[in-house]
C-alpha atoms as a PDB file:
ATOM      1  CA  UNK A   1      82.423-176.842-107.569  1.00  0.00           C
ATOM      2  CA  UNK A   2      85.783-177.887-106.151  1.00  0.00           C
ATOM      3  CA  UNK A   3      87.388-175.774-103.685  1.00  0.00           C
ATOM      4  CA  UNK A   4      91.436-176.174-103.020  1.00  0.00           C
ATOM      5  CA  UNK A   5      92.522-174.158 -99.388  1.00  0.00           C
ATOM      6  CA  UNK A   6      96.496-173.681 -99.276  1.00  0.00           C
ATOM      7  CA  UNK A   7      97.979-172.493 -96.064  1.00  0.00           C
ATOM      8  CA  UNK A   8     101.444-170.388 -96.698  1.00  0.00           C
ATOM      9  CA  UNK A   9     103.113-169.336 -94.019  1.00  0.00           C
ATOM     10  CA  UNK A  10      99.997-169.288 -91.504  1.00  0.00           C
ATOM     11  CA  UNK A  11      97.341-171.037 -89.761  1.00  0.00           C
ATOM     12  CA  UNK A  12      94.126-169.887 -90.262  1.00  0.00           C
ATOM     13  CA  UNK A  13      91.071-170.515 -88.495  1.00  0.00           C
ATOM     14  CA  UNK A  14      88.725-173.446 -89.186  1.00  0.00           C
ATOM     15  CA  UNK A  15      85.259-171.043 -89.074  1.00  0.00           C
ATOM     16  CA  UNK A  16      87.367-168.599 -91.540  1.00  0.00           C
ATOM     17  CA  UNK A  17      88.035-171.355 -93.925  1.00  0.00           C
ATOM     18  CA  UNK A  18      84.679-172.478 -93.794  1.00  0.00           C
ATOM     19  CA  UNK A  19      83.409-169.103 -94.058  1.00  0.00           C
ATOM     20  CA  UNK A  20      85.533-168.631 -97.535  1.00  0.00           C
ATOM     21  CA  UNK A  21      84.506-171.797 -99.052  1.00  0.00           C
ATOM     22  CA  UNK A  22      80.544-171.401 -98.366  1.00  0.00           C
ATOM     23  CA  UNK A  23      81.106-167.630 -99.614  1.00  0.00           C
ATOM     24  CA  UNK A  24      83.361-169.142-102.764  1.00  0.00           C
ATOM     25  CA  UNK A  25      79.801-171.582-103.811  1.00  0.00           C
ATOM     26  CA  UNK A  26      77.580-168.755-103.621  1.00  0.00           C
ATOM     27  CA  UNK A  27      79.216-167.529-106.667  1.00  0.00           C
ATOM     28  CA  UNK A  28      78.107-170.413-108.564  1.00  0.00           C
ATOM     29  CA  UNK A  29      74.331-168.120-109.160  1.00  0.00           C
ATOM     30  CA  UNK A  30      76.554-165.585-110.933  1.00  0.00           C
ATOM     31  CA  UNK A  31      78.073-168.193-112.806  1.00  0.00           C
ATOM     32  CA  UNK A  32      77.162-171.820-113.506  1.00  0.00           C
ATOM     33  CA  UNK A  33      80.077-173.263-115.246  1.00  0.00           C
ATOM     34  CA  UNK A  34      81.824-172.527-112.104  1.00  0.00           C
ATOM     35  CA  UNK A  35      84.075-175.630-111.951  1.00  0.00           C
ATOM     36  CA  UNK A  36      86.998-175.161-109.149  1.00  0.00           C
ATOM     37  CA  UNK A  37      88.450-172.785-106.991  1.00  0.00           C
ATOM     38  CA  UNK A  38      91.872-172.354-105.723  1.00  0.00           C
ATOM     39  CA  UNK A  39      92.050-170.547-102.101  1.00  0.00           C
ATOM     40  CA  UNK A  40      95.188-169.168-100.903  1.00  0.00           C
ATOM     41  CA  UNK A  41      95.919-167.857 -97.681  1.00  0.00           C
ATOM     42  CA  UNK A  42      99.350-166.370 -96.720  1.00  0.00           C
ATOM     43  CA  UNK A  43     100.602-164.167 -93.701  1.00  0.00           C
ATOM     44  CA  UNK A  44     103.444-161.416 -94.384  1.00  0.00           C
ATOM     45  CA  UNK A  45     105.241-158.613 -92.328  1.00  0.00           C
ATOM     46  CA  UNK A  46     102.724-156.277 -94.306  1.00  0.00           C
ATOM     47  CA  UNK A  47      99.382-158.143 -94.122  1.00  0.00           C
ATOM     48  CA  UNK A  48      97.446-161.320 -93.902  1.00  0.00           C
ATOM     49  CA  UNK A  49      96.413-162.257 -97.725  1.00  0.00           C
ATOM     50  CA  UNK A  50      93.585-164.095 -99.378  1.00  0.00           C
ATOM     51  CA  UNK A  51      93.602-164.905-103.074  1.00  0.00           C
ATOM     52  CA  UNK A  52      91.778-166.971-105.700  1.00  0.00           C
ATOM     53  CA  UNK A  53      91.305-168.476-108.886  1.00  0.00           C
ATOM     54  CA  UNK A  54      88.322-169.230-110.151  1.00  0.00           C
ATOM     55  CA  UNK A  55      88.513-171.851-113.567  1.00  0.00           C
ATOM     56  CA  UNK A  56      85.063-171.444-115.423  1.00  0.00           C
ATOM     57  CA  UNK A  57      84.423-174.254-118.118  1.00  0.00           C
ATOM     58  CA  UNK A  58      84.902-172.360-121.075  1.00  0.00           C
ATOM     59  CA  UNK A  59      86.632-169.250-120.289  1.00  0.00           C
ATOM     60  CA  UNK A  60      89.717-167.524-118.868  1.00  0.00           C
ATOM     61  CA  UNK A  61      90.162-167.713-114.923  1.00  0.00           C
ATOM     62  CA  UNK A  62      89.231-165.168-112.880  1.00  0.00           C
ATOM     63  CA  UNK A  63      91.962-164.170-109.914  1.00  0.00           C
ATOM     64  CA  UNK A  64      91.120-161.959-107.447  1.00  0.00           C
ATOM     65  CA  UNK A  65      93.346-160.906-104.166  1.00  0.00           C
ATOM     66  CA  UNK A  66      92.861-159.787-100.701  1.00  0.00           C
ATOM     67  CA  UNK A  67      94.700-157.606 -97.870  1.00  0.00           C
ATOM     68  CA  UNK A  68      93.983-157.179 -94.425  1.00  0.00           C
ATOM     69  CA  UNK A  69      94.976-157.034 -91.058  1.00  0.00           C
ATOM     70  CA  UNK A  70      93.112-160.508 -90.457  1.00  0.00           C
ATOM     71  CA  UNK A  71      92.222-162.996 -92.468  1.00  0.00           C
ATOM     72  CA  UNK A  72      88.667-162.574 -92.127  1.00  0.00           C
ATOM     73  CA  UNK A  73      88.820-159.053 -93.637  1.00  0.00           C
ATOM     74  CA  UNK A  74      91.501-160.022 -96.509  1.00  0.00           C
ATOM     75  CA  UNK A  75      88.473-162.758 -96.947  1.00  0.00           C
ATOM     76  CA  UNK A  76      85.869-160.518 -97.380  1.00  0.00           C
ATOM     77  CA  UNK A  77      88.169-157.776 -99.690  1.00  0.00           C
ATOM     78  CA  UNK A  78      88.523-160.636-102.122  1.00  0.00           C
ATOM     79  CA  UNK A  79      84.950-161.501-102.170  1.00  0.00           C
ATOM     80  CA  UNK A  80      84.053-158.244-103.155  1.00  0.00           C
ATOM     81  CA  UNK A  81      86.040-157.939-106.118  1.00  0.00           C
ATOM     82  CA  UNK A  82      85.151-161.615-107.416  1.00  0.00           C
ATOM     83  CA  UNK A  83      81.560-160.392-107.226  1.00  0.00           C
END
């Protein structure tokens, strides 16, 4: 699988990146035809944001957001719901 990581706004963290993107392949056991992934991170007033889209061969994308006060938590709030 292909994974994409767009900074907006922000620097994040190598190990966070990292982190998101080893997370991100694990998702390939729940589904194989997995093909890319498109990892956004942006930094508001209000919050520090993680999103994706996931393309599956075959079916609609899957999008799935995340707030927190630091990146590693908006991370991890994402996760969850993509699982």
């Amino acid at each position: 699988m292909r994974v994409q990581t767009t900074q907006r706004h922000c620097t994040v963290p190598e190990r966070v990146v990292k982190r998101a993107e080893e997370r991100l392949h694990r998702l390939e056991r729940f589904e194989p035809r997995l093909s890319s992934a498109d990892l956004v991170f942006t930094e508001e007033r209000k919050g520090r944001f993680a999103e994706a889209v996931l393309s599956i061969d075959g079916a609609d994308r899957v999008f799935a957001k995340g707030e927190g006060p630091e990146f590693r938590a908006a991370v991890d709030v994402m996760l969850d719901r993509l699982s």
